[in-house]
Protein backbone atom coordinates (compact mmCIF):
# COMPACT_ATOMS: atom_id res chain seq x y z
CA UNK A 1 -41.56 -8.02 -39.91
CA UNK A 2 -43.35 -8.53 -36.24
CA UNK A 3 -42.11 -7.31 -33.21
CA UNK A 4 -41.19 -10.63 -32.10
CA UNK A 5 -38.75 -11.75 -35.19
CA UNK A 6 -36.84 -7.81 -34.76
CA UNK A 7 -36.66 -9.10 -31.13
CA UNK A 8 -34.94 -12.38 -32.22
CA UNK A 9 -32.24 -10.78 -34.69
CA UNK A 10 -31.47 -8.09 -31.98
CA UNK A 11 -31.35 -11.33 -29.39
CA UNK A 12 -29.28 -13.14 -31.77
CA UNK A 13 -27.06 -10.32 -33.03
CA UNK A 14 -25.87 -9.73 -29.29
CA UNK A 15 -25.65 -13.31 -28.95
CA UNK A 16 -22.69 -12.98 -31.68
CA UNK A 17 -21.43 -9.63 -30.63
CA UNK A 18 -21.25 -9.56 -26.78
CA UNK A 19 -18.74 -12.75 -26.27
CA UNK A 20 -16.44 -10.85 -29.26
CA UNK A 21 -16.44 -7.96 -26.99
CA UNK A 22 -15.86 -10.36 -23.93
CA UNK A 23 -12.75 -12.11 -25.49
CA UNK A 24 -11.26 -8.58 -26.75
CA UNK A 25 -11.75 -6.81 -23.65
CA UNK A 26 -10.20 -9.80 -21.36
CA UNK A 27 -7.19 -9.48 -23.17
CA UNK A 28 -6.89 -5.70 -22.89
CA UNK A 29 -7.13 -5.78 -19.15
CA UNK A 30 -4.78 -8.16 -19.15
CA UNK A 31 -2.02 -6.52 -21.06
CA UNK A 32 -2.54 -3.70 -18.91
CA UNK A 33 -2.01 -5.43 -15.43
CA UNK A 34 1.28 -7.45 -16.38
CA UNK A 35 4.08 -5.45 -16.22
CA UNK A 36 6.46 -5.93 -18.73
CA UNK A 37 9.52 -5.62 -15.68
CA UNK A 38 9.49 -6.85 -12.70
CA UNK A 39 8.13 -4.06 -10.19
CA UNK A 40 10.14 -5.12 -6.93
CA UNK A 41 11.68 -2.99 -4.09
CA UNK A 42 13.45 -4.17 -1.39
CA UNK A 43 13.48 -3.12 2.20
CA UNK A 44 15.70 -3.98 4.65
CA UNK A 45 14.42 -3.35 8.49
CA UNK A 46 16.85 -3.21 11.45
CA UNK A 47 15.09 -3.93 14.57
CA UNK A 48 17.14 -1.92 17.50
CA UNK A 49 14.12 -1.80 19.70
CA UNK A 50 13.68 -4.15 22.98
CA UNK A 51 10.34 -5.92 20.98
CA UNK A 52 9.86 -7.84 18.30
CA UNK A 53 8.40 -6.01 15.53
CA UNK A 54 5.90 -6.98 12.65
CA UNK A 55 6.37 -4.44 9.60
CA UNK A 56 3.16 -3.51 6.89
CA UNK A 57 3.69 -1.89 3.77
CA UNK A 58 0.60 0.82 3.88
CA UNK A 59 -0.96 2.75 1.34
CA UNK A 60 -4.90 3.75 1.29
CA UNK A 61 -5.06 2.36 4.57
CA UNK A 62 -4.62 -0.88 3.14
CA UNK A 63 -1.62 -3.47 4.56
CA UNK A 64 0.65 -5.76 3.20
CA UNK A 65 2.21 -7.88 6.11
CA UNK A 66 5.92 -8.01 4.97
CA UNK A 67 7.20 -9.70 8.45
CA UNK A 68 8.58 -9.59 11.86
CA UNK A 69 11.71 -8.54 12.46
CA UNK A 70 13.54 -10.02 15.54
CA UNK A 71 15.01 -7.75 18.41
CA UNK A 72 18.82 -6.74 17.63
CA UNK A 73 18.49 -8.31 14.47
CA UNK A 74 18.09 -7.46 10.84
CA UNK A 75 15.06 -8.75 8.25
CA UNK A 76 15.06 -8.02 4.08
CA UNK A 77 11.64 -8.16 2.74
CA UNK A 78 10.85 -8.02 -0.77
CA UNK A 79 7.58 -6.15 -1.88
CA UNK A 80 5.89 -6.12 -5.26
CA UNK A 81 4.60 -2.35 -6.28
CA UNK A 82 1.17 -3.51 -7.87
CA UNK A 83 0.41 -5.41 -4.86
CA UNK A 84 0.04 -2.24 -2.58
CA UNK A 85 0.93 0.76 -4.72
CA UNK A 86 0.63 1.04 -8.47
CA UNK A 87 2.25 4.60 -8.07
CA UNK A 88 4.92 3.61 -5.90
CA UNK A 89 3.34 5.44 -2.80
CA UNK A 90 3.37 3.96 0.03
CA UNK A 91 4.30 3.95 4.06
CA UNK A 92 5.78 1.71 6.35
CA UNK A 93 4.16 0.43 9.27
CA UNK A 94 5.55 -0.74 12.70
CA UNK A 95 3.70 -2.83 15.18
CA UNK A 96 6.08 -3.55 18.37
CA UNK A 97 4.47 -7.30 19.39
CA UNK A 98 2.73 -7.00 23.03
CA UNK A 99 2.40 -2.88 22.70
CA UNK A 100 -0.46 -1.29 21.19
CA UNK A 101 1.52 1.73 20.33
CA UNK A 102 2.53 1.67 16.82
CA UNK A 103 4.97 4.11 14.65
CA UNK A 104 4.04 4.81 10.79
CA UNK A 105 6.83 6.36 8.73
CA UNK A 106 6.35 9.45 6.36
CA UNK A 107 4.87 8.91 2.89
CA UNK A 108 7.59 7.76 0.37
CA UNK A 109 7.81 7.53 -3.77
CA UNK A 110 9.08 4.66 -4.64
CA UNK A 111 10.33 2.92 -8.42
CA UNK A 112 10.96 -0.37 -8.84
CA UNK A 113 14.41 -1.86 -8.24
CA UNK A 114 14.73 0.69 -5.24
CA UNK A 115 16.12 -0.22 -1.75
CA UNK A 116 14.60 1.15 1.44
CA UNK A 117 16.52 0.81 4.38
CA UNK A 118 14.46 1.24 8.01
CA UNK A 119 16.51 1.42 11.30
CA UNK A 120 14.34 0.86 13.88
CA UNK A 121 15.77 2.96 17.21
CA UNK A 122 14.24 1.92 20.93
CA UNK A 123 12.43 4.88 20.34
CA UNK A 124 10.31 4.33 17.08
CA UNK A 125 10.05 8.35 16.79
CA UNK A 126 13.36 8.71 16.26
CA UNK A 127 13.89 5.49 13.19
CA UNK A 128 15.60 7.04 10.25
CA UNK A 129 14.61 5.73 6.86
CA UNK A 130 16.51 5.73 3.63
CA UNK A 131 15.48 5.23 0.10
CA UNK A 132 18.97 3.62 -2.53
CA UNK A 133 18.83 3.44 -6.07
């Protein structure tokens, strides 16, 4: 056999094998990214401070944008784990609107089906979070 016709089969072997590969592969990733529950926590944000404030979910130093929450007023925001946190680490973010000061909170663990409840005081140092099963 030439060079050339080894070249063919090995062309037309991979031709066969590669988009097997491709079809059983795509459906391992995508058993592995759909959860079977639903990986949801809420948090709840009181706003005592005199501004409005927009609240991120952080983690890597990437944000999710989960709202603004109104002076004197309360917001609920519902967050999905994979979308910021596969391990269910994460931090919350407050950005007063018109300050350029803004207030992270400590690093939290959270599970799925969790609550988080964020008081924000007039002085964001002093907000006191809580995690509910």
């Amino acid at each position: 056999m030439t060079g050339n016709g080894v070249i063919r089969r090995a062309v037309r072997f991979l031709g066969a094998v590669v988009p097997a590969l491709l079809v059983l592969a795509s459906g391992c990733i995508k058993h592995s990214v759909i959860p079977d529950e639903p990986d949801e926590i809420t948090i709840q944000v009181s706003n005592n401070n005199p501004l409005d404030i927009t609240v991120y979910a952080v983690n890597s130093g990437m944000r999710v944008r989960l709202g603004t929450v109104s002076t004197a007023s309360s917001q609920r925001f519902t967050l999905s784990l994979h979308q910021i946190s596969p391990t269910g680490e994460l931090q919350l973010l407050a950005d007063p609107v018109g300050s350029r000061r803004t207030m992270t909170s400590e690093a939290i663990h959270v599970f799925a089906g969790q609550a988080i409840e964020w008081i924000l005081q007039v002085d964001l140092r002093q907000s006191s979070l809580t995690i509910r099963s």
